[in-house]
PDB file of N, CA and C in Angstrom:
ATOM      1  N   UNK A   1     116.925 102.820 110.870  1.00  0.00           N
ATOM      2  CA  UNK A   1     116.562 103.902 109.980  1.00  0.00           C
ATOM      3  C   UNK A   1     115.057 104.156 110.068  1.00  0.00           C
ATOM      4  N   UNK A   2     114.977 105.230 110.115  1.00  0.00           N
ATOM      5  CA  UNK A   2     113.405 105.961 109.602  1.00  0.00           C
ATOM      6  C   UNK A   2     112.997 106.143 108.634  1.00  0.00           C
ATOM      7  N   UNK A   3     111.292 106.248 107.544  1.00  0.00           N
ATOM      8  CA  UNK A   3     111.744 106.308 106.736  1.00  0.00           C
ATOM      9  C   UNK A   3     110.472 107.573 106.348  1.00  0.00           C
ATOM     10  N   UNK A   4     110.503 108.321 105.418  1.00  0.00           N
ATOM     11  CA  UNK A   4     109.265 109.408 105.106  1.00  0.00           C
ATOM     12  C   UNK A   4     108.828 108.695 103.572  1.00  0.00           C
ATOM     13  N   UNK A   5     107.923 108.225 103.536  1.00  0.00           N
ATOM     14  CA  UNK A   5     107.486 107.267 102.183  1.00  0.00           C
ATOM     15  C   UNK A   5     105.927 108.270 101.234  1.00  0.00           C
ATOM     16  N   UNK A   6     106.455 108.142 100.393  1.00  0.00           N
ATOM     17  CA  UNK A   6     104.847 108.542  99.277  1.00  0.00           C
ATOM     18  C   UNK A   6     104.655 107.815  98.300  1.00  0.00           C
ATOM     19  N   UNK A   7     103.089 107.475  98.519  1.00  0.00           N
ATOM     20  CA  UNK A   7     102.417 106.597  97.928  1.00  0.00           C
ATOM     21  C   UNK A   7     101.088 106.967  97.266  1.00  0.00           C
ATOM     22  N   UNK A   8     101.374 106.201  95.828  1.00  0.00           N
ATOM     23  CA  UNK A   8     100.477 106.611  95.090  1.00  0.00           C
ATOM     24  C   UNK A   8      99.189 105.242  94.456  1.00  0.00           C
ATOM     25  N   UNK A   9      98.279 105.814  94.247  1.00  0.00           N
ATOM     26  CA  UNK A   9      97.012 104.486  94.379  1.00  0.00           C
ATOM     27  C   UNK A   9      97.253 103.924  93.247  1.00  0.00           C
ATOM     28  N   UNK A  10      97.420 102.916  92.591  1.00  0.00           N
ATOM     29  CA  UNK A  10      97.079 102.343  91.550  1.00  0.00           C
ATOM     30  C   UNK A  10      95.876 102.281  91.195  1.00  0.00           C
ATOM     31  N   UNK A  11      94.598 101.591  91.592  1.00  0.00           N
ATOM     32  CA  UNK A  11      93.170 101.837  91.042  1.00  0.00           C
ATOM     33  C   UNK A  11      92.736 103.855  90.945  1.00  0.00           C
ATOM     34  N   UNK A  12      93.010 103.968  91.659  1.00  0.00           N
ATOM     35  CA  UNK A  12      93.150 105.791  91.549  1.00  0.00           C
ATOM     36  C   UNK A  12      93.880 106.464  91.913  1.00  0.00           C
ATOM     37  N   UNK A  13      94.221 106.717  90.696  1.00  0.00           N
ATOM     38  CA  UNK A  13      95.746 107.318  90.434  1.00  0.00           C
ATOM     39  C   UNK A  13      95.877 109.003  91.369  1.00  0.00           C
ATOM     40  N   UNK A  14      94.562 109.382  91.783  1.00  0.00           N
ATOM     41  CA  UNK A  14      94.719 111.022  92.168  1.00  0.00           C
ATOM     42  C   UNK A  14      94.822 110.840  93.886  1.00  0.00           C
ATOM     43  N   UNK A  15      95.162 109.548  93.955  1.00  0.00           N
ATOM     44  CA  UNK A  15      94.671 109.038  95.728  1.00  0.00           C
ATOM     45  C   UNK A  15      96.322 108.832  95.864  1.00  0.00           C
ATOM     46  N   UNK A  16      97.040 109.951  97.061  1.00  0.00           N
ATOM     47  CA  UNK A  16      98.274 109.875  97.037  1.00  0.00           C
ATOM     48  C   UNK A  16      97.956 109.958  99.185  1.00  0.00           C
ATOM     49  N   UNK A  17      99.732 109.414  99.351  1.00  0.00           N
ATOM     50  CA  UNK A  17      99.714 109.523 100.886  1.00  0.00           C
ATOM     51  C   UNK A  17     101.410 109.527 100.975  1.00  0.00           C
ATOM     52  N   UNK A  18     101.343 110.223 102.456  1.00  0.00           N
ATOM     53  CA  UNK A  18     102.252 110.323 102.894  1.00  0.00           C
ATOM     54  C   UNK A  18     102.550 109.717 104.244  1.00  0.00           C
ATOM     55  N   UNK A  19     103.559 108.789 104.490  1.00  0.00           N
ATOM     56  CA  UNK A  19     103.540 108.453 105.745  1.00  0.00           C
ATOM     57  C   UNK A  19     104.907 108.302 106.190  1.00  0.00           C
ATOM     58  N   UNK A  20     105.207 107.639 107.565  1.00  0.00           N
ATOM     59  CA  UNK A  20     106.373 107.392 108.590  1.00  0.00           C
ATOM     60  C   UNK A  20     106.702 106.102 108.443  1.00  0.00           C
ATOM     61  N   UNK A  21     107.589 105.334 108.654  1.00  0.00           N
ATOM     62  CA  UNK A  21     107.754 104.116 109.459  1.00  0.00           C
ATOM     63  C   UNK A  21     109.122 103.816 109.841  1.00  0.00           C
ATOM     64  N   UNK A  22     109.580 102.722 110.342  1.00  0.00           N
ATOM     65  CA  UNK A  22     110.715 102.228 110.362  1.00  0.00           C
ATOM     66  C   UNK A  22     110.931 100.790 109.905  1.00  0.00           C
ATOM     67  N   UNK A  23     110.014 100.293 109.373  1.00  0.00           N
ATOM     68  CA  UNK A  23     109.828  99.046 108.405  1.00  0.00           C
ATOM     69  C   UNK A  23     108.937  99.134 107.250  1.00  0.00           C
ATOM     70  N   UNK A  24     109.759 100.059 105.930  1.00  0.00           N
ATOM     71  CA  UNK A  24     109.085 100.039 104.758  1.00  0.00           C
ATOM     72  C   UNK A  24     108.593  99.332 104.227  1.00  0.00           C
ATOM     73  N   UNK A  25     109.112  97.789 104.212  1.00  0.00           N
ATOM     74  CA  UNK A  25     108.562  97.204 103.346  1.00  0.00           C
ATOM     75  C   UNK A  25     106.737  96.443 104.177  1.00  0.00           C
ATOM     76  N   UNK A  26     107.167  96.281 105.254  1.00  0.00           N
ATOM     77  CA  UNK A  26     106.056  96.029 106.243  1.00  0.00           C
ATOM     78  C   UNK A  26     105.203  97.393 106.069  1.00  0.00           C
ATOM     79  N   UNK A  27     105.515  98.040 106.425  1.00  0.00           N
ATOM     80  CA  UNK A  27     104.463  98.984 106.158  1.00  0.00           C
ATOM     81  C   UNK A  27     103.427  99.283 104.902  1.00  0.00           C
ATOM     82  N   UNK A  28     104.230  98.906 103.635  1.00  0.00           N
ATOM     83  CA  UNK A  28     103.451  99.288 102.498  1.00  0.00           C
ATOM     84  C   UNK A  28     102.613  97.918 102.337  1.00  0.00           C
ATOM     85  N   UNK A  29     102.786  96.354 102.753  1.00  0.00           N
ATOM     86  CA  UNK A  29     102.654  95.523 102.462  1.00  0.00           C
ATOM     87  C   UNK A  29     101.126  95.795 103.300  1.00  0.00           C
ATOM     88  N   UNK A  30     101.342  96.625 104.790  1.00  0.00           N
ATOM     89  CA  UNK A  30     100.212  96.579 105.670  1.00  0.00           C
ATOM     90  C   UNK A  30      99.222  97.682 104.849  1.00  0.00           C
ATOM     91  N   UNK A  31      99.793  98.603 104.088  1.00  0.00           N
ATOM     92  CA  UNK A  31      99.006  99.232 103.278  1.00  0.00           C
ATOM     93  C   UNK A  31      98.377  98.441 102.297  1.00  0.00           C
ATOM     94  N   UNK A  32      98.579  97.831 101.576  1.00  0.00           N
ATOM     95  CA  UNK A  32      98.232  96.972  99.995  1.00  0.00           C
ATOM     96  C   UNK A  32      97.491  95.960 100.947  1.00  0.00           C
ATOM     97  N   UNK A  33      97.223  95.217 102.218  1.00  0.00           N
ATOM     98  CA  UNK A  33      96.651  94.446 102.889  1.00  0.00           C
ATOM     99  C   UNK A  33      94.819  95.049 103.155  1.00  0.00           C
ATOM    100  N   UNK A  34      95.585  96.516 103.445  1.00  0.00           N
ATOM    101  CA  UNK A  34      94.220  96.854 103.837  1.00  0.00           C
ATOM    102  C   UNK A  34      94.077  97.346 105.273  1.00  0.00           C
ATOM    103  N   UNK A  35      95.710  97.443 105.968  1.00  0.00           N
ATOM    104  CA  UNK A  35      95.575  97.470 107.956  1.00  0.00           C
ATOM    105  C   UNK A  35      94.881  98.932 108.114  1.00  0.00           C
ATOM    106  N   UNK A  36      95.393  99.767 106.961  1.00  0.00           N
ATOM    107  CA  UNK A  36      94.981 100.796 107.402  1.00  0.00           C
ATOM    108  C   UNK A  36      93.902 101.799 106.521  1.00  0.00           C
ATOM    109  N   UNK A  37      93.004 102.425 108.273  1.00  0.00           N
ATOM    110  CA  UNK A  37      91.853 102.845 107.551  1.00  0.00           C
ATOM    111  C   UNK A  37      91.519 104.027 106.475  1.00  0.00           C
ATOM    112  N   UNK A  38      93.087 104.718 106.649  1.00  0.00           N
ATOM    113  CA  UNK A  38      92.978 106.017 105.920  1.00  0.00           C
ATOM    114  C   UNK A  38      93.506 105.730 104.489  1.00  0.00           C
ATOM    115  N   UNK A  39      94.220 104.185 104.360  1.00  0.00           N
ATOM    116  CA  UNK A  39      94.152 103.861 102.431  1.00  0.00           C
ATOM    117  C   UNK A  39      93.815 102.670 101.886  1.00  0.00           C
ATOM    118  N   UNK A  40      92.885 102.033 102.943  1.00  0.00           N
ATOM    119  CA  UNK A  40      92.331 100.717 102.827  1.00  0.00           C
ATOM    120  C   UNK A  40      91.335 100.964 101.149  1.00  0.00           C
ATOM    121  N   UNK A  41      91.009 101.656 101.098  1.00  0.00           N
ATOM    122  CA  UNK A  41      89.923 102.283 100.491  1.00  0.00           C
ATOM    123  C   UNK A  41      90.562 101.867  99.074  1.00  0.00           C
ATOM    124  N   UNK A  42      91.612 102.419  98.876  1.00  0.00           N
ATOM    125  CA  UNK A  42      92.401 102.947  97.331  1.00  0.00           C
ATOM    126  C   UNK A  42      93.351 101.654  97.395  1.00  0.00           C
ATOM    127  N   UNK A  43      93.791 101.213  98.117  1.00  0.00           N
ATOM    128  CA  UNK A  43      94.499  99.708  97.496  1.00  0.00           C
ATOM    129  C   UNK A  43      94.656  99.343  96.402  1.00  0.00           C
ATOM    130  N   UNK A  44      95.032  98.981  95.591  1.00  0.00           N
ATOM    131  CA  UNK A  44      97.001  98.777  95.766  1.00  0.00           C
ATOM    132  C   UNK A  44      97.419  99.928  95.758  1.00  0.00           C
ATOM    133  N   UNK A  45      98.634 100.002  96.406  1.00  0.00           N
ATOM    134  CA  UNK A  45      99.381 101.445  96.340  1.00  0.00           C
ATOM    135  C   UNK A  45     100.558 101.090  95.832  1.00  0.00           C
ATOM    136  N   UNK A  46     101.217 101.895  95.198  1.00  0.00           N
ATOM    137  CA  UNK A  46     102.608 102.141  94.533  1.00  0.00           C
ATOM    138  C   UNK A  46     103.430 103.039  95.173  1.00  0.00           C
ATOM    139  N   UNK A  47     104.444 102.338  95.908  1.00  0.00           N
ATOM    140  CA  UNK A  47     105.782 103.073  96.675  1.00  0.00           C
ATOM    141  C   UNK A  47     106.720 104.431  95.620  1.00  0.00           C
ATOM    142  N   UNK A  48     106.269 105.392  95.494  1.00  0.00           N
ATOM    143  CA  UNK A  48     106.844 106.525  94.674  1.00  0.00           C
ATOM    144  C   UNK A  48     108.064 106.446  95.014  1.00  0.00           C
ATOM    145  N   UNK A  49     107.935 106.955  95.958  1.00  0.00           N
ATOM    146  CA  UNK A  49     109.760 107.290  96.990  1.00  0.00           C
ATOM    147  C   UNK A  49     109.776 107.643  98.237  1.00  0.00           C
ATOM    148  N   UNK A  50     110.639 107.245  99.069  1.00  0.00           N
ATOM    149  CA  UNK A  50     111.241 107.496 100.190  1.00  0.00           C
ATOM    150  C   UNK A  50     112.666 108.446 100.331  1.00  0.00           C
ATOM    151  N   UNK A  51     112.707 108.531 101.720  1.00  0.00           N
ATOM    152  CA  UNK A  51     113.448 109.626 102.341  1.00  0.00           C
ATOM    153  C   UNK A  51     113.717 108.841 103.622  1.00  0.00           C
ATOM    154  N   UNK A  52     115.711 108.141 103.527  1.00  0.00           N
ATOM    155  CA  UNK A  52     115.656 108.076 104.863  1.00  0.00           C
ATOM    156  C   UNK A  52     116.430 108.564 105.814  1.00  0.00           C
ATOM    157  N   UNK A  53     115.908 108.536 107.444  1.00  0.00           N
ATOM    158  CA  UNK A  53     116.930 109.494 108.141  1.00  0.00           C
ATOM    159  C   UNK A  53     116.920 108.305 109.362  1.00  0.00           C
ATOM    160  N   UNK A  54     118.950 108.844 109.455  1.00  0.00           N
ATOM    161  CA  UNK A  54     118.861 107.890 111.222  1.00  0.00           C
ATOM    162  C   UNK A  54     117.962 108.411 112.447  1.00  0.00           C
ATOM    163  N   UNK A  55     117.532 109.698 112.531  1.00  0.00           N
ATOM    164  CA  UNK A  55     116.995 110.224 113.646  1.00  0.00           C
ATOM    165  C   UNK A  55     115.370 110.236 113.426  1.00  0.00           C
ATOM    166  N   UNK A  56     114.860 109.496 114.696  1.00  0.00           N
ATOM    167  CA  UNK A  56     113.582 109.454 114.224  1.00  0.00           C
ATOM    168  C   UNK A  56     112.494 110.736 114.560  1.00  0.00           C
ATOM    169  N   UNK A  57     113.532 111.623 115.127  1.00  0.00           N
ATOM    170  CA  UNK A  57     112.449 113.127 115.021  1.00  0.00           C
ATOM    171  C   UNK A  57     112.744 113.846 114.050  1.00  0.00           C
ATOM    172  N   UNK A  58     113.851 113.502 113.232  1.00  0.00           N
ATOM    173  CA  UNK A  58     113.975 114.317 111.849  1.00  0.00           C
ATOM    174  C   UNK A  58     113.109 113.622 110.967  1.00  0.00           C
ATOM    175  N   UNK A  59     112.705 112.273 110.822  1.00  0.00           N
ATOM    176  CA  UNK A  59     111.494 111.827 110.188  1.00  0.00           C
ATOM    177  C   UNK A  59     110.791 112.292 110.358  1.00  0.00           C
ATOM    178  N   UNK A  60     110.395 112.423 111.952  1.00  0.00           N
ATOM    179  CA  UNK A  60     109.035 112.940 111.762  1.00  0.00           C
ATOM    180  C   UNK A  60     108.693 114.160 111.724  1.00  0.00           C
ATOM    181  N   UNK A  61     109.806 115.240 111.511  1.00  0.00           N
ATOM    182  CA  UNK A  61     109.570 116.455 111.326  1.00  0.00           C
ATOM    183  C   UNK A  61     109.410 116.760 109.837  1.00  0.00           C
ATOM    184  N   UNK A  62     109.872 116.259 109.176  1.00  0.00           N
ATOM    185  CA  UNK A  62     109.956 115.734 107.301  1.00  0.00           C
ATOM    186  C   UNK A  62     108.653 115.570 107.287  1.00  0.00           C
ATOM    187  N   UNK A  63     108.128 114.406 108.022  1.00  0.00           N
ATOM    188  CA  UNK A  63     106.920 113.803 107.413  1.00  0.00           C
ATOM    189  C   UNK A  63     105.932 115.202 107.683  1.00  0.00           C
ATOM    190  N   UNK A  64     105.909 115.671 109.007  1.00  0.00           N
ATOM    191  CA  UNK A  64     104.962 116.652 109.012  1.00  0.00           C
ATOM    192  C   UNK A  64     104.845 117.916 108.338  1.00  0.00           C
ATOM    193  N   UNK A  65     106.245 117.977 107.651  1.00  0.00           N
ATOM    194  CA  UNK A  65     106.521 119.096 106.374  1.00  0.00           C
ATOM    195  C   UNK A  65     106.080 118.835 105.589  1.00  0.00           C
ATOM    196  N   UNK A  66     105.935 117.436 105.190  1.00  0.00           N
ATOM    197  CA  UNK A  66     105.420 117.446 103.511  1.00  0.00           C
ATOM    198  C   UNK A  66     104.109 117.111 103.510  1.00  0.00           C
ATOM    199  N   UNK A  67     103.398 117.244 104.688  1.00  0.00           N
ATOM    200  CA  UNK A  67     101.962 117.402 104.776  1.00  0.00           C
ATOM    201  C   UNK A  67     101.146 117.995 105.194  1.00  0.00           C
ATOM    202  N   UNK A  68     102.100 119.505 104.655  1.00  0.00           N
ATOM    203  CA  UNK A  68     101.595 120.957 105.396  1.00  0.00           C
ATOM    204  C   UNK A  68     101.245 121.405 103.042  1.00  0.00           C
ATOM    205  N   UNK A  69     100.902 122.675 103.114  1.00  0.00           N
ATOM    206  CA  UNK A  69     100.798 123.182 101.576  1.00  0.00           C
ATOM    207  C   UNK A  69     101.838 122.979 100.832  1.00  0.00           C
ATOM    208  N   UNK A  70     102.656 123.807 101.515  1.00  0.00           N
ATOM    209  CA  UNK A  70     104.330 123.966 100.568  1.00  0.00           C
ATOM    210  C   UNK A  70     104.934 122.585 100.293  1.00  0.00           C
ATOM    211  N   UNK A  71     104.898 121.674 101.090  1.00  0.00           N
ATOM    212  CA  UNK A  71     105.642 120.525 101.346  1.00  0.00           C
ATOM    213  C   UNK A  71     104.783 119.342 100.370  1.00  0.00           C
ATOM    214  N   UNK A  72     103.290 119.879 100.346  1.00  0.00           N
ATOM    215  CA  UNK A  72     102.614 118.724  99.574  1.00  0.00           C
ATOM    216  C   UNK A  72     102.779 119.239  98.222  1.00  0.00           C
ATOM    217  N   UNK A  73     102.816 120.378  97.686  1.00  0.00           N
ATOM    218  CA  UNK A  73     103.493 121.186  96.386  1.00  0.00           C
ATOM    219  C   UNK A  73     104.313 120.649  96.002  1.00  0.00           C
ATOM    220  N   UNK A  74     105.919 120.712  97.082  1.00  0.00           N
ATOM    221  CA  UNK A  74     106.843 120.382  96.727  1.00  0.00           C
ATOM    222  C   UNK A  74     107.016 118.798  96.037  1.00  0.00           C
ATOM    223  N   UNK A  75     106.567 117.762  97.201  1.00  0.00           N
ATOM    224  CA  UNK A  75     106.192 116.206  96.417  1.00  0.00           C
ATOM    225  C   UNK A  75     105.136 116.103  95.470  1.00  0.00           C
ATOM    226  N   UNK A  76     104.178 117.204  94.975  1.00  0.00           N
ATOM    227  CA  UNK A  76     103.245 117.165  93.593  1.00  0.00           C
ATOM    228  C   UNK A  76     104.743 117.803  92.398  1.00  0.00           C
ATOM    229  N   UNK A  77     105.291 118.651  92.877  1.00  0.00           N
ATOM    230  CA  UNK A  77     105.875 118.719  91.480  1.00  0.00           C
ATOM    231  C   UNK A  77     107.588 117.790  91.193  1.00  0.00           C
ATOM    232  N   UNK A  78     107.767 117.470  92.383  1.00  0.00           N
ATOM    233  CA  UNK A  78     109.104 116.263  92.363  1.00  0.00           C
ATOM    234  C   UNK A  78     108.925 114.744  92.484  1.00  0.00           C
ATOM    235  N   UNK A  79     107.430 114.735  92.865  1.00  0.00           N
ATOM    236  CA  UNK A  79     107.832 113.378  92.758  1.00  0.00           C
ATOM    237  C   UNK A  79     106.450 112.647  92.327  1.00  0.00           C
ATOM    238  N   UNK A  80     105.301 113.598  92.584  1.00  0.00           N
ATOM    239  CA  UNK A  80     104.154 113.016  92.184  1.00  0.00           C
ATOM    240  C   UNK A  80     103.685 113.228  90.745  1.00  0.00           C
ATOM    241  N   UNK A  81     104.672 112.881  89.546  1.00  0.00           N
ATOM    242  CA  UNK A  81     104.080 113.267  88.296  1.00  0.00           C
ATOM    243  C   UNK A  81     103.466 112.538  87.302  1.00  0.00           C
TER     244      UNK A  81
END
């Protein structure tokens, strides 16, 4: 499985992300660690919700939807409240 994940900062709450993987829980753990440079910053993060799909280009066509305007709208008013 693939997965389209959003994450929201705990120390700052207005610090949100969107990402890919195929090992959620590894992934957020590598987030809250610090692996990565684009949310090392805002650590700890809080797993909002996921989206998963067997095909991993429908992930990543998801993921790149919801991090266009409409798509980041859409997860500010469904899921980022």
């Amino acid at each position: 499985m693939f997965y389209v994940y959003l994450l929201k900062s705990f120390s700052h709450p207005e610090q949100k992300y969107i990402g890919m993987t195929d090992d959620l829980r590894k992934r957020l753990n590598d987030h809250n660690a610090g692996y990565s440079v684009h949310t090392a910053k805002y650590k700890p993060w809080d797993l909002v919700n996921y989206i998963a799909f067997s095909s991993k280009d429908a992930a990543i066509e998801f993921e790149q939807y919801m991090k266009t305007g409409s798509g980041y709208a859409f997860a500010k008013r469904h899921f980022w409240k």
